[in-house]
C-alpha atoms as a PDB file:
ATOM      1  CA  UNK A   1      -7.860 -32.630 -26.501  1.00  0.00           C
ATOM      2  CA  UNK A   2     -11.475 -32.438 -26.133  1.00  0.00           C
ATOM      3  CA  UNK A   3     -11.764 -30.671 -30.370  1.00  0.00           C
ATOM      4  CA  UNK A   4      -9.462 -33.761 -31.069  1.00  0.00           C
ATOM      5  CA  UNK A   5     -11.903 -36.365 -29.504  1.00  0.00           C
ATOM      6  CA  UNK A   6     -14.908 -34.932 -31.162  1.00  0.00           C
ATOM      7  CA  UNK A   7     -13.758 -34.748 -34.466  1.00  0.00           C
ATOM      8  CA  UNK A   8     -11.844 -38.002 -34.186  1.00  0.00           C
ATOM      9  CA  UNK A   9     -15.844 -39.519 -33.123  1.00  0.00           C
ATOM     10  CA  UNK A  10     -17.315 -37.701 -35.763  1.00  0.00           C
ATOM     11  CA  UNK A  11     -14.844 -38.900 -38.608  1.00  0.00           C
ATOM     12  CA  UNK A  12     -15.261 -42.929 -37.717  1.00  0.00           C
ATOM     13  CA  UNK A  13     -17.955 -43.707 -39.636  1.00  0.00           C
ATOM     14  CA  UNK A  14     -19.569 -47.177 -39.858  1.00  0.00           C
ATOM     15  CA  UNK A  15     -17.722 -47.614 -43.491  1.00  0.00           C
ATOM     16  CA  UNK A  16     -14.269 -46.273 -41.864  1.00  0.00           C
ATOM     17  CA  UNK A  17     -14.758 -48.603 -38.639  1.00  0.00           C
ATOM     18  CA  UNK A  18     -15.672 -51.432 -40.580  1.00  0.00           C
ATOM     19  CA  UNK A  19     -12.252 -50.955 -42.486  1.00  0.00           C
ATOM     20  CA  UNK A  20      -9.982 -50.966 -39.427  1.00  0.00           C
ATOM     21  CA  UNK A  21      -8.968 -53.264 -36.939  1.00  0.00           C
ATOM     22  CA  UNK A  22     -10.256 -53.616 -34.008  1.00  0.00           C
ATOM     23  CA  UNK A  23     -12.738 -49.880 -34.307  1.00  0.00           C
ATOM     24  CA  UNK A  24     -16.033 -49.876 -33.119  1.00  0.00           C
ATOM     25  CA  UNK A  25     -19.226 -48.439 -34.118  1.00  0.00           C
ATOM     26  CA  UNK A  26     -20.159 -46.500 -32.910  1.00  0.00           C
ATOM     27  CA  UNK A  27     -16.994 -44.629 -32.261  1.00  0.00           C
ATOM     28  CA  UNK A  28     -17.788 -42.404 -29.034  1.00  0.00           C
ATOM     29  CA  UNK A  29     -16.586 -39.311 -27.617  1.00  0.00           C
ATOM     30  CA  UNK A  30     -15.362 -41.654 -25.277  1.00  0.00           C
ATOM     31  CA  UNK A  31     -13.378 -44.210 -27.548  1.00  0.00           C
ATOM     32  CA  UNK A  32     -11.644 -40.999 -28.694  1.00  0.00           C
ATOM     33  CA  UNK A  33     -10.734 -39.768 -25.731  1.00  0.00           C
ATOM     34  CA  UNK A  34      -9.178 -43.347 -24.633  1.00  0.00           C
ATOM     35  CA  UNK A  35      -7.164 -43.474 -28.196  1.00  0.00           C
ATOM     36  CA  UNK A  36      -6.005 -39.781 -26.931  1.00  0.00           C
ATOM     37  CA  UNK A  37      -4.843 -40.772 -23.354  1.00  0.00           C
ATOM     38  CA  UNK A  38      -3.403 -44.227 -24.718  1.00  0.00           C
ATOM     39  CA  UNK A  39      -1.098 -42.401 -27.650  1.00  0.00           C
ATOM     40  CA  UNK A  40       0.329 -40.325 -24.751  1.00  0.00           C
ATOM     41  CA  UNK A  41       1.178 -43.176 -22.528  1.00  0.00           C
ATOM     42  CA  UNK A  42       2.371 -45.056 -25.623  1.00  0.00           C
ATOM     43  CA  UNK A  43       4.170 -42.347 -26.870  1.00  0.00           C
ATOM     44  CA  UNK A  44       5.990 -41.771 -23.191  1.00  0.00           C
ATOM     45  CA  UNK A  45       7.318 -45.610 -23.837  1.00  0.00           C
ATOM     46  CA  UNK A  46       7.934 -45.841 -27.296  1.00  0.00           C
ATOM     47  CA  UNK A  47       5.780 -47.960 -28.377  1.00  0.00           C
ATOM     48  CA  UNK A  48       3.442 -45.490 -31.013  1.00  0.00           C
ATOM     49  CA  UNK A  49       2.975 -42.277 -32.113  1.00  0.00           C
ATOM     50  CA  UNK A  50       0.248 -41.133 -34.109  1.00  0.00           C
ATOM     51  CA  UNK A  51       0.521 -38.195 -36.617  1.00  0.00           C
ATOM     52  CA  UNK A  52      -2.388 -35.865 -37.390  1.00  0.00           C
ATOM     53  CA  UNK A  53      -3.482 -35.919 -40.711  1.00  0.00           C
ATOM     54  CA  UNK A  54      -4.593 -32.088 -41.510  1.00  0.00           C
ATOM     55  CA  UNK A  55      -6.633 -30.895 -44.443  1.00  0.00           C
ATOM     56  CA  UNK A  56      -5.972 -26.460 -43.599  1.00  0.00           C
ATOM     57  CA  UNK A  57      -8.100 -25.328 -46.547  1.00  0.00           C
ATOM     58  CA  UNK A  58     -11.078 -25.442 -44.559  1.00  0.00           C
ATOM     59  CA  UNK A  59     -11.101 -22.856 -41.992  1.00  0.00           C
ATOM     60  CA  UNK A  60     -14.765 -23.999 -40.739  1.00  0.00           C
ATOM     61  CA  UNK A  61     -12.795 -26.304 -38.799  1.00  0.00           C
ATOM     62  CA  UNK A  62      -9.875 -27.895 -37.272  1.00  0.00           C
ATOM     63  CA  UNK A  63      -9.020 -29.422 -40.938  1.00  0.00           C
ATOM     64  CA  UNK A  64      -8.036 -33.353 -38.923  1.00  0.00           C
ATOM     65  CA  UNK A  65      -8.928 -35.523 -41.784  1.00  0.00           C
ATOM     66  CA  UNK A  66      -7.544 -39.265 -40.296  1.00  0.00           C
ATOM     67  CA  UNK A  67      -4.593 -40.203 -38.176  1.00  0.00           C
ATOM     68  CA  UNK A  68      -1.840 -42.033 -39.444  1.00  0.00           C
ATOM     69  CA  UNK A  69      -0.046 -44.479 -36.581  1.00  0.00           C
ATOM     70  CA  UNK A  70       3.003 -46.079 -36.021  1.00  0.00           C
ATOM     71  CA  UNK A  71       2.394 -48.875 -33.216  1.00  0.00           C
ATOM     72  CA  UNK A  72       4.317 -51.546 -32.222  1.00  0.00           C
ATOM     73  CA  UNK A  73       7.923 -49.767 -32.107  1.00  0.00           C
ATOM     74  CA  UNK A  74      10.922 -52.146 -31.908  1.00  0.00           C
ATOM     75  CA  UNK A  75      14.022 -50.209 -31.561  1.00  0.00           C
ATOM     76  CA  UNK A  76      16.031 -53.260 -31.080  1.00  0.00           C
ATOM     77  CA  UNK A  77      15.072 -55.068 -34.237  1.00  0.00           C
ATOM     78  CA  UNK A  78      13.789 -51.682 -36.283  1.00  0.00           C
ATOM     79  CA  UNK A  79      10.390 -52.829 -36.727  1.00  0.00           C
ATOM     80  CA  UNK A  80       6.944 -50.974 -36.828  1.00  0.00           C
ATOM     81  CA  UNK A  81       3.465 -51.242 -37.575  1.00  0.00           C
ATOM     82  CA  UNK A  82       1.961 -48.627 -39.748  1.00  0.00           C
ATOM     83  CA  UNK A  83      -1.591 -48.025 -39.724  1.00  0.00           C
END
């Protein structure tokens, strides 16, 4: 968890967080870690879950490009949010 929440920091830039809703910058250690703990508890109700977007040519490091969420789940009426 604690690779995930530095590269997560490390890959919101200002032009990435200025594309998304609701991202600040600058995106802490500490933001990333909150996403982390708040896809698990989200995930436990589901509500989201977040996919790990991998780029495994690089073997300098852990190859996580982006995430790719879907928030908002509504079994009842089969609706999501992707993001």
């Amino acid at each position: 968890m604690i690779g995930d929440a530095i590269d997560i920091s490390r890959l919101t830039t200002f032009n990435i967080s200025k594309s998304l809703w609701e991202v600040p910058y600058p995106y802490t250690f500490e933001n990333a870690s909150r996403l982390i703990d708040s896809s698990h508890r989200e995930f436990r109700l589901l509500k989201t879950v977040n996919f790990a977007i991998l780029y495994k040519k690089n073997p300098e490091s852990s190859g996580l490009v982006g995430i790719l969420g879907l928030k908002n789940i509504n079994i009842d009426t089969s609706k999501v949010n992707l993001g």
